[in-house]
N, C-alpha and C. Protein backbone atom coordinates (compact mmCIF):
# COMPACT_ATOMS: atom_id res chain seq x y z
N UNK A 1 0.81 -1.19 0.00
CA UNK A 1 0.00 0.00 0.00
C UNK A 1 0.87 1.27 0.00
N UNK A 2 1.78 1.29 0.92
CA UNK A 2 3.18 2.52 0.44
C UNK A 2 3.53 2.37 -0.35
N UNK A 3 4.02 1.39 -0.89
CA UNK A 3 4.47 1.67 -2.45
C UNK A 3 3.71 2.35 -3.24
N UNK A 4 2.52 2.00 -3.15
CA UNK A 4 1.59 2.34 -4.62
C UNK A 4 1.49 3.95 -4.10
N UNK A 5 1.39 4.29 -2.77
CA UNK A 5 1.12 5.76 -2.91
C UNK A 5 2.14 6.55 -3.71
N UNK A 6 3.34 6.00 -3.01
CA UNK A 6 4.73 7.04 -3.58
C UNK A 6 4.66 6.63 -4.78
N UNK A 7 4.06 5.78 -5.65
CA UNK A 7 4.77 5.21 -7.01
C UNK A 7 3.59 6.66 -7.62
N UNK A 8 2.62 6.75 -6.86
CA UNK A 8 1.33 7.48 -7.74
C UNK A 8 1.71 8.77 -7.38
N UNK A 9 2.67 9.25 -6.25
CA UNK A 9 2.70 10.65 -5.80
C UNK A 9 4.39 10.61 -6.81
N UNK A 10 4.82 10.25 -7.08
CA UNK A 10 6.20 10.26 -8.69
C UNK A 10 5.66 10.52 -9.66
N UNK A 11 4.79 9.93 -9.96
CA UNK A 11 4.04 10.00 -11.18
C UNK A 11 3.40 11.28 -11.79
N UNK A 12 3.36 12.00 -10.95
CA UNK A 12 2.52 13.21 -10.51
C UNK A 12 3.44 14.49 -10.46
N UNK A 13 4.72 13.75 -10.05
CA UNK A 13 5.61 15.10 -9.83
C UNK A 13 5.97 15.88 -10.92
N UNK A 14 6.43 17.03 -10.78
CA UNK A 14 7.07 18.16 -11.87
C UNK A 14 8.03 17.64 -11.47
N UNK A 15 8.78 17.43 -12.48
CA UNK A 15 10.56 17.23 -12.84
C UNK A 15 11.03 18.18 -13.89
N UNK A 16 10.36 19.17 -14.00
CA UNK A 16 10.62 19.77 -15.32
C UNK A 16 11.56 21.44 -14.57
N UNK A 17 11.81 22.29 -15.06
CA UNK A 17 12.89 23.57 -14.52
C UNK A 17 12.29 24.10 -13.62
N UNK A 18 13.37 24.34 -12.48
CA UNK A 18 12.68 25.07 -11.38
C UNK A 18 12.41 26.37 -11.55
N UNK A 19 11.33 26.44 -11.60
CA UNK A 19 10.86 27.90 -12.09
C UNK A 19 10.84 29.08 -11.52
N UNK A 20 11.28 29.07 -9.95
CA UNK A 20 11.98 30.20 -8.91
C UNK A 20 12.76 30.63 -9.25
N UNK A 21 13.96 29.82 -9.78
CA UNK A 21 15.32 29.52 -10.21
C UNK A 21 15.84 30.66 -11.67
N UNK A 22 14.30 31.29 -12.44
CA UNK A 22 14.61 31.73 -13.26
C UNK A 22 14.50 33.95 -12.84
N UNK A 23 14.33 33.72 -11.43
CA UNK A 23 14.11 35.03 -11.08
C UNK A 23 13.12 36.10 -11.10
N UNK A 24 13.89 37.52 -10.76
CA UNK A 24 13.28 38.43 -11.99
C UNK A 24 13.48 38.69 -13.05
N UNK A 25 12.71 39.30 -13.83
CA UNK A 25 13.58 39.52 -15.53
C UNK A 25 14.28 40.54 -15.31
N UNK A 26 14.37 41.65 -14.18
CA UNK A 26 15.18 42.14 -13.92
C UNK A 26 16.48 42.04 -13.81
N UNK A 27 16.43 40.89 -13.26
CA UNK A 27 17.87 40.61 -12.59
C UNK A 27 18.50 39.57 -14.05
N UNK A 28 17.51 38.62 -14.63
CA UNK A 28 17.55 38.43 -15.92
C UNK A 28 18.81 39.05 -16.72
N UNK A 29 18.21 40.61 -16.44
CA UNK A 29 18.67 41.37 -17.90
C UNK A 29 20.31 42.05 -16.97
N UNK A 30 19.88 42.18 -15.71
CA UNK A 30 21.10 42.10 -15.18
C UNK A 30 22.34 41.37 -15.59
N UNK A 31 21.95 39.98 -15.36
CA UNK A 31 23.02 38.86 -15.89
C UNK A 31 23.27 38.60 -16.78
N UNK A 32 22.39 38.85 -17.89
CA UNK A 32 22.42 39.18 -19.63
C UNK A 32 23.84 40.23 -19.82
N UNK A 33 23.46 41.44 -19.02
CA UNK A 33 24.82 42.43 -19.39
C UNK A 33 25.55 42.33 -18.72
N UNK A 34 25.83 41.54 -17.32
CA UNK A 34 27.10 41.47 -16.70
C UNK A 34 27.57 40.35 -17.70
N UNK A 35 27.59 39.21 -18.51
CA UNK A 35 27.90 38.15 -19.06
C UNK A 35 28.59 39.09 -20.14
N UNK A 36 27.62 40.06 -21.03
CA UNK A 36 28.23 41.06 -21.76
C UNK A 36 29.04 41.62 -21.82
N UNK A 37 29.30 42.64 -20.90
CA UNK A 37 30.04 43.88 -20.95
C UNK A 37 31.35 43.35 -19.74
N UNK A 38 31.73 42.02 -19.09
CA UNK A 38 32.51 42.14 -18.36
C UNK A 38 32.78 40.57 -19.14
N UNK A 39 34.71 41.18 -18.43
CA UNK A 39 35.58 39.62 -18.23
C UNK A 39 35.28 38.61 -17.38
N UNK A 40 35.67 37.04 -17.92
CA UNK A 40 36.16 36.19 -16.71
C UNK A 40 36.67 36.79 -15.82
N UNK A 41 37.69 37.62 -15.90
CA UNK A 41 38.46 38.05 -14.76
C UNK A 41 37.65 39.36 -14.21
N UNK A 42 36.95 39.56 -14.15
CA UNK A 42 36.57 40.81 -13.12
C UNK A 42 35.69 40.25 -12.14
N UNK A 43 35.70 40.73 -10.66
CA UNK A 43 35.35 40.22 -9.54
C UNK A 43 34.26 41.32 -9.51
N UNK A 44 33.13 41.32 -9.32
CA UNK A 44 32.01 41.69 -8.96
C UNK A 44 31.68 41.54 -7.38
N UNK A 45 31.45 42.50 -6.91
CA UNK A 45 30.56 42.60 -5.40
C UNK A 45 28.89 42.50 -5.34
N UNK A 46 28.21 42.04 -4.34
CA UNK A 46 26.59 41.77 -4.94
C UNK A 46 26.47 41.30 -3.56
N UNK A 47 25.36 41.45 -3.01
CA UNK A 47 24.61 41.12 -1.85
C UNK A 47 24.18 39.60 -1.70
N UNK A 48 23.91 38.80 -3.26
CA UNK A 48 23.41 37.39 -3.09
C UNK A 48 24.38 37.32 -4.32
N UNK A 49 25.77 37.56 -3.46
CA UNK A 49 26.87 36.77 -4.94
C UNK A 49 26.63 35.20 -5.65
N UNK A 50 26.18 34.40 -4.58
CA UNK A 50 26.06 33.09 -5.60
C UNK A 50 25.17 33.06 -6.57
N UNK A 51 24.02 33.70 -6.35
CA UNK A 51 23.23 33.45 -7.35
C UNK A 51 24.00 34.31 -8.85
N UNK A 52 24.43 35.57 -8.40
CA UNK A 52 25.31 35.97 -9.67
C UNK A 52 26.48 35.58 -10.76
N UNK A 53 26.90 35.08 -9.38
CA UNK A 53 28.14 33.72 -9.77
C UNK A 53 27.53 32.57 -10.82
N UNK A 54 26.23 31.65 -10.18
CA UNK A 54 25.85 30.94 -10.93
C UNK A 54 25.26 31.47 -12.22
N UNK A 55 24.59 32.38 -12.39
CA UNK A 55 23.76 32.99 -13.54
C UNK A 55 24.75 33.50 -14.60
N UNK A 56 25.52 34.39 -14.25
CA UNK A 56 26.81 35.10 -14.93
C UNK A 56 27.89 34.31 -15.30
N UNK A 57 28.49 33.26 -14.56
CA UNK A 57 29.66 32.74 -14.57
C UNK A 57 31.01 33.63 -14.34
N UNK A 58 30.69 34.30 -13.76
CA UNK A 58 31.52 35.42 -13.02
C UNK A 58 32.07 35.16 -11.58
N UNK A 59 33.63 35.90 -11.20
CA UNK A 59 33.33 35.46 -9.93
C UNK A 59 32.89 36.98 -9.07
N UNK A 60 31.94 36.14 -8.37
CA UNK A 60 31.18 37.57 -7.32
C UNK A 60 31.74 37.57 -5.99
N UNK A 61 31.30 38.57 -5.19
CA UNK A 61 32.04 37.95 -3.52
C UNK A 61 30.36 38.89 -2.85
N UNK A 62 29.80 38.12 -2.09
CA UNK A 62 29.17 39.28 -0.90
C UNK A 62 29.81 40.06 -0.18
N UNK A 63 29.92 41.03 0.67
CA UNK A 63 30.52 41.89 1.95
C UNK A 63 29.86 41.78 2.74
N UNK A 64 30.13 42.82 4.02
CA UNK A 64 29.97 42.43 5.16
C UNK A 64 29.19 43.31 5.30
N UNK A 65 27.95 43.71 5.41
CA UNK A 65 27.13 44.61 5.57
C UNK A 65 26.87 45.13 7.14
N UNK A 66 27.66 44.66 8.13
CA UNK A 66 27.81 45.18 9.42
C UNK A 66 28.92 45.99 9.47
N UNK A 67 29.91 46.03 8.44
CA UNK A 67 31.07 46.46 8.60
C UNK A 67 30.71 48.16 8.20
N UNK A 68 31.99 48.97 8.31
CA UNK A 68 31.92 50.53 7.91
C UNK A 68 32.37 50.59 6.45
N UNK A 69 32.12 51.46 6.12
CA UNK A 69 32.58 52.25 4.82
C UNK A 69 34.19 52.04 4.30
N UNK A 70 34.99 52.22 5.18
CA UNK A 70 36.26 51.50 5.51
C UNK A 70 36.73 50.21 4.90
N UNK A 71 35.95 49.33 5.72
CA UNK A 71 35.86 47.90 5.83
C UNK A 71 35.50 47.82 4.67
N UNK A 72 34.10 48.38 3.92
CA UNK A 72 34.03 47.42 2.92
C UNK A 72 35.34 47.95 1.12
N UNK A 73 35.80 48.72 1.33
CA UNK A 73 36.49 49.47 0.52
C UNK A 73 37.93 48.90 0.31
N UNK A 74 38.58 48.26 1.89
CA UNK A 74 39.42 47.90 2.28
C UNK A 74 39.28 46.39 1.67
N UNK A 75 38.02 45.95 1.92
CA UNK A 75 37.75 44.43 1.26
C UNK A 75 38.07 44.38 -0.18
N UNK A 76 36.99 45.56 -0.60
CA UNK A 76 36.79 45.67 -2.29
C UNK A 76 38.36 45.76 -3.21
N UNK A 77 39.28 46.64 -2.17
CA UNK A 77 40.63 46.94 -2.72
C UNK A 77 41.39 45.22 -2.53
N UNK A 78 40.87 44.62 -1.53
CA UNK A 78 41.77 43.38 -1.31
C UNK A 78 41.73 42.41 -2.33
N UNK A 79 40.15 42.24 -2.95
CA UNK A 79 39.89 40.99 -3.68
C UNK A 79 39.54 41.57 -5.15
N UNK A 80 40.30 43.44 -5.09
CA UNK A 80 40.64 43.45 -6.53
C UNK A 80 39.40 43.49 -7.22
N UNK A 81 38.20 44.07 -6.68
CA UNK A 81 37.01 44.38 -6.94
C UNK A 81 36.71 45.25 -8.27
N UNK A 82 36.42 44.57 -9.74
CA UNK A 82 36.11 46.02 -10.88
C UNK A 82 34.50 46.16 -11.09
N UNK A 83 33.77 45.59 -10.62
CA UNK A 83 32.06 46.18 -10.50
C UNK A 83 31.73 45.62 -9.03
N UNK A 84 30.62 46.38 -8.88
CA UNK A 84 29.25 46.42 -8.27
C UNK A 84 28.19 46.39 -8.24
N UNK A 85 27.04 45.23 -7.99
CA UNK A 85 25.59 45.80 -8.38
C UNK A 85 24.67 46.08 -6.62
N UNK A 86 23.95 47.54 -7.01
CA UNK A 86 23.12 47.96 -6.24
C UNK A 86 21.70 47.27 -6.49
N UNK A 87 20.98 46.76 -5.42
CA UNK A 87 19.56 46.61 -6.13
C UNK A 87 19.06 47.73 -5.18
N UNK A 88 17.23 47.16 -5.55
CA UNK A 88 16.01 47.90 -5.09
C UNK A 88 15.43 46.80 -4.50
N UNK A 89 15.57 45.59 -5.30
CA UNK A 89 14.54 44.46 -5.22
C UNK A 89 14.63 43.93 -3.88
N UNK A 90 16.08 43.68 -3.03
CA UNK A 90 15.65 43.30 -1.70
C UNK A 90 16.46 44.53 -0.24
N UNK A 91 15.84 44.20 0.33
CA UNK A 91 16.01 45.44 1.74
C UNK A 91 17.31 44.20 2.46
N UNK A 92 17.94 43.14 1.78
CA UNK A 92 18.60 42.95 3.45
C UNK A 92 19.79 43.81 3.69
N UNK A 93 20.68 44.18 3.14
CA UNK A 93 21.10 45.01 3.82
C UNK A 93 21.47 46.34 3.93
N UNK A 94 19.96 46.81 3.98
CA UNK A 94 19.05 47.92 3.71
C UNK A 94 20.12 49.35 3.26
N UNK A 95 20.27 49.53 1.91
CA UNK A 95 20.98 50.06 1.02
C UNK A 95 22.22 50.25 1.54
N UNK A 96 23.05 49.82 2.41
CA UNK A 96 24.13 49.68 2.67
C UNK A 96 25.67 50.19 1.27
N UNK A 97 25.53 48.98 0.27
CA UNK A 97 26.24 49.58 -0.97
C UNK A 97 25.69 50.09 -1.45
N UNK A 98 24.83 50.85 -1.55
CA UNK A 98 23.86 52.15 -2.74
C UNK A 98 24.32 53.30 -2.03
N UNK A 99 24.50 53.04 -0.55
CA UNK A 99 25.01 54.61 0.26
C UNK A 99 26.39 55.21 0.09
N UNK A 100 27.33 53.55 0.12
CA UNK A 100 28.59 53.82 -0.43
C UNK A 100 28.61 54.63 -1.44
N UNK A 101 27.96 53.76 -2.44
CA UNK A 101 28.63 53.74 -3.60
C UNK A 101 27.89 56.15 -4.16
N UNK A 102 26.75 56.16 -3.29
CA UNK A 102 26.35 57.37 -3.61
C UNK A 102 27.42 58.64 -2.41
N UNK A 103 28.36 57.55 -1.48
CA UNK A 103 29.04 58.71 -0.95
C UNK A 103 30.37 58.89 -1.38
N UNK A 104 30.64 57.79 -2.49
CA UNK A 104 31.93 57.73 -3.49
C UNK A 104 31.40 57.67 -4.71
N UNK A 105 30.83 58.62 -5.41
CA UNK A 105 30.63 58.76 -6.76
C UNK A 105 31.79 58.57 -7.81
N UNK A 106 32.37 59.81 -7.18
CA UNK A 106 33.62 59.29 -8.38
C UNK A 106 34.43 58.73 -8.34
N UNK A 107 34.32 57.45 -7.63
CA UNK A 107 35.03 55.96 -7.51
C UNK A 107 34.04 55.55 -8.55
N UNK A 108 33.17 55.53 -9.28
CA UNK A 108 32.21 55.02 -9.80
C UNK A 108 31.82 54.81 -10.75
N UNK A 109 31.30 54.26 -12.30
CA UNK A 109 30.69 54.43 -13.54
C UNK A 109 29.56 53.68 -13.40
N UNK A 110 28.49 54.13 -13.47
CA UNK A 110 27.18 53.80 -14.05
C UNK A 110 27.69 52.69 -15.85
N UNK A 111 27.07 52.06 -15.42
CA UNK A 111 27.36 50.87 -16.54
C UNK A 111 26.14 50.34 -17.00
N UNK A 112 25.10 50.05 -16.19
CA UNK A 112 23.91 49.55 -16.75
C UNK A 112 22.97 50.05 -15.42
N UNK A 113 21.85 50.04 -16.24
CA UNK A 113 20.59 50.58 -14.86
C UNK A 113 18.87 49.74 -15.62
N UNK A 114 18.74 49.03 -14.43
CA UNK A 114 16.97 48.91 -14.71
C UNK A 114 16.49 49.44 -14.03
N UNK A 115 14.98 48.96 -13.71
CA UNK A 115 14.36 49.37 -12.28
C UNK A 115 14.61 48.92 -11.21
N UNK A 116 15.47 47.38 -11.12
CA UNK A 116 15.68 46.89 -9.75
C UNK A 116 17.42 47.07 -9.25
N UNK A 117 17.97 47.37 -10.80
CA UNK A 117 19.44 46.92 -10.23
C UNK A 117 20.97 47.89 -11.19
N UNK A 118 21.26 48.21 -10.43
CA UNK A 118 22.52 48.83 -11.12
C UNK A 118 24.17 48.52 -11.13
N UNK A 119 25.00 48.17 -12.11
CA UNK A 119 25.76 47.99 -11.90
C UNK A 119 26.72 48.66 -12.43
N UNK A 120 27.93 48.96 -11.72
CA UNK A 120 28.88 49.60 -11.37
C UNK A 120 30.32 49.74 -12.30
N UNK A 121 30.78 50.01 -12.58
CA UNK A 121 32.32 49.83 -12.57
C UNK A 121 32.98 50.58 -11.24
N UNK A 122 34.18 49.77 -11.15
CA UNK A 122 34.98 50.30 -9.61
C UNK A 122 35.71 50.95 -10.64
N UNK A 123 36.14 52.26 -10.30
CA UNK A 123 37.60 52.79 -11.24
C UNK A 123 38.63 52.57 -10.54
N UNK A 124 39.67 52.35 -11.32
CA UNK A 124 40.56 51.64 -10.45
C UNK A 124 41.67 52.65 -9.41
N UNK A 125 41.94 53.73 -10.03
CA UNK A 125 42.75 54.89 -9.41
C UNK A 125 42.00 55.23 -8.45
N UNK A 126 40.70 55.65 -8.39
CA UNK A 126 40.09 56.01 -7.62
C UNK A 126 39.79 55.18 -6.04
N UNK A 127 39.53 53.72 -6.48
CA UNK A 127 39.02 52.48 -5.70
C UNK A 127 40.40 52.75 -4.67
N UNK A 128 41.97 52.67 -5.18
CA UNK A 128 42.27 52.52 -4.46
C UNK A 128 42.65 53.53 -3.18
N UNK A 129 42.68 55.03 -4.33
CA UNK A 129 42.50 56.12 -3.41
C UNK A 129 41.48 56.46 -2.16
N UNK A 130 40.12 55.59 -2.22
CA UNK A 130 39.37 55.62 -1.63
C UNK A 130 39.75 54.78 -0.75
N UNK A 131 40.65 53.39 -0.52
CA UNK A 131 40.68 52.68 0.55
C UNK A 131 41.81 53.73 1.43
N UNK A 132 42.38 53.89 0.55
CA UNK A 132 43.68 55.00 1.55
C UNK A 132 43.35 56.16 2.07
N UNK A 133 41.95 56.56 1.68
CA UNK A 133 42.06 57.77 2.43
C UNK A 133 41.59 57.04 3.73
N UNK A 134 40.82 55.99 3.81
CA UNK A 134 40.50 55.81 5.07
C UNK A 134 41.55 55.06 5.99
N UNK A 135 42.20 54.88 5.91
CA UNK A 135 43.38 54.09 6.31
C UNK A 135 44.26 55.68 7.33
């Protein structure tokens, strides 16, 4: 009698693409132009780096969103950081890099913009001038 249930509750299942898995089209078109407009080699910063990592084939890193302005600059300069993406779409760590990145502008290039998400170029003279001034 167990058997036949599970054999009838298989039978039944979706095995077909996880359909969470495909996002927003936002973030979509996000990973469309980070795949675009950037190298294998450029390290991207992002709040839910794996999922960027997996989508992009890029490597991403999260930060530390408890840390200061400092800290995360000091990180970004360590692991050689050349973009950034800001979203809208989630509050966790409630605009944390959107504040940075709007209190270091001209560390900055606007590179792509939707409604949920923007991404960055780090300039590089600048990136590192910015970790040293805080130092």
């Amino acid at each position: 009698m167990i058997a036949v249930t599970y054999t009838n509750a298989y039978r039944h299942a979706d095995f077909g693409p996880i359909r969470q898995s495909e996002g927003l089209p936002e973030f979509n078109e996000l990973c469309r132009t980070v795949r675009e407009q950037t190298t294998p080699n450029d390290v991207l910063i992002y709040f839910r780096a794996r999922a960027l990592t997996l989508y992009t084939e890029r490597t991403a890193s999260a930060y530390n969103l408890q840390g200061t302005d400092q800290d995360f600059w000091d990180y970004a300069h360590t692991i050689h950081a050349t973009y950034l993406v800001t979203t809208t779409a989630f509050d966790e760590d409630h605009g944390f890099l959107a504040q940075s990145v709007a209190r270091h502008s001209s560390s900055h290039e606007l590179r792509y913009e939707n409604a949920s998400f923007k991404l960055y170029r780090i300039l590089a003279d600048t990136a590192s001038q910015t970790a040293a001034n805080y130092r």
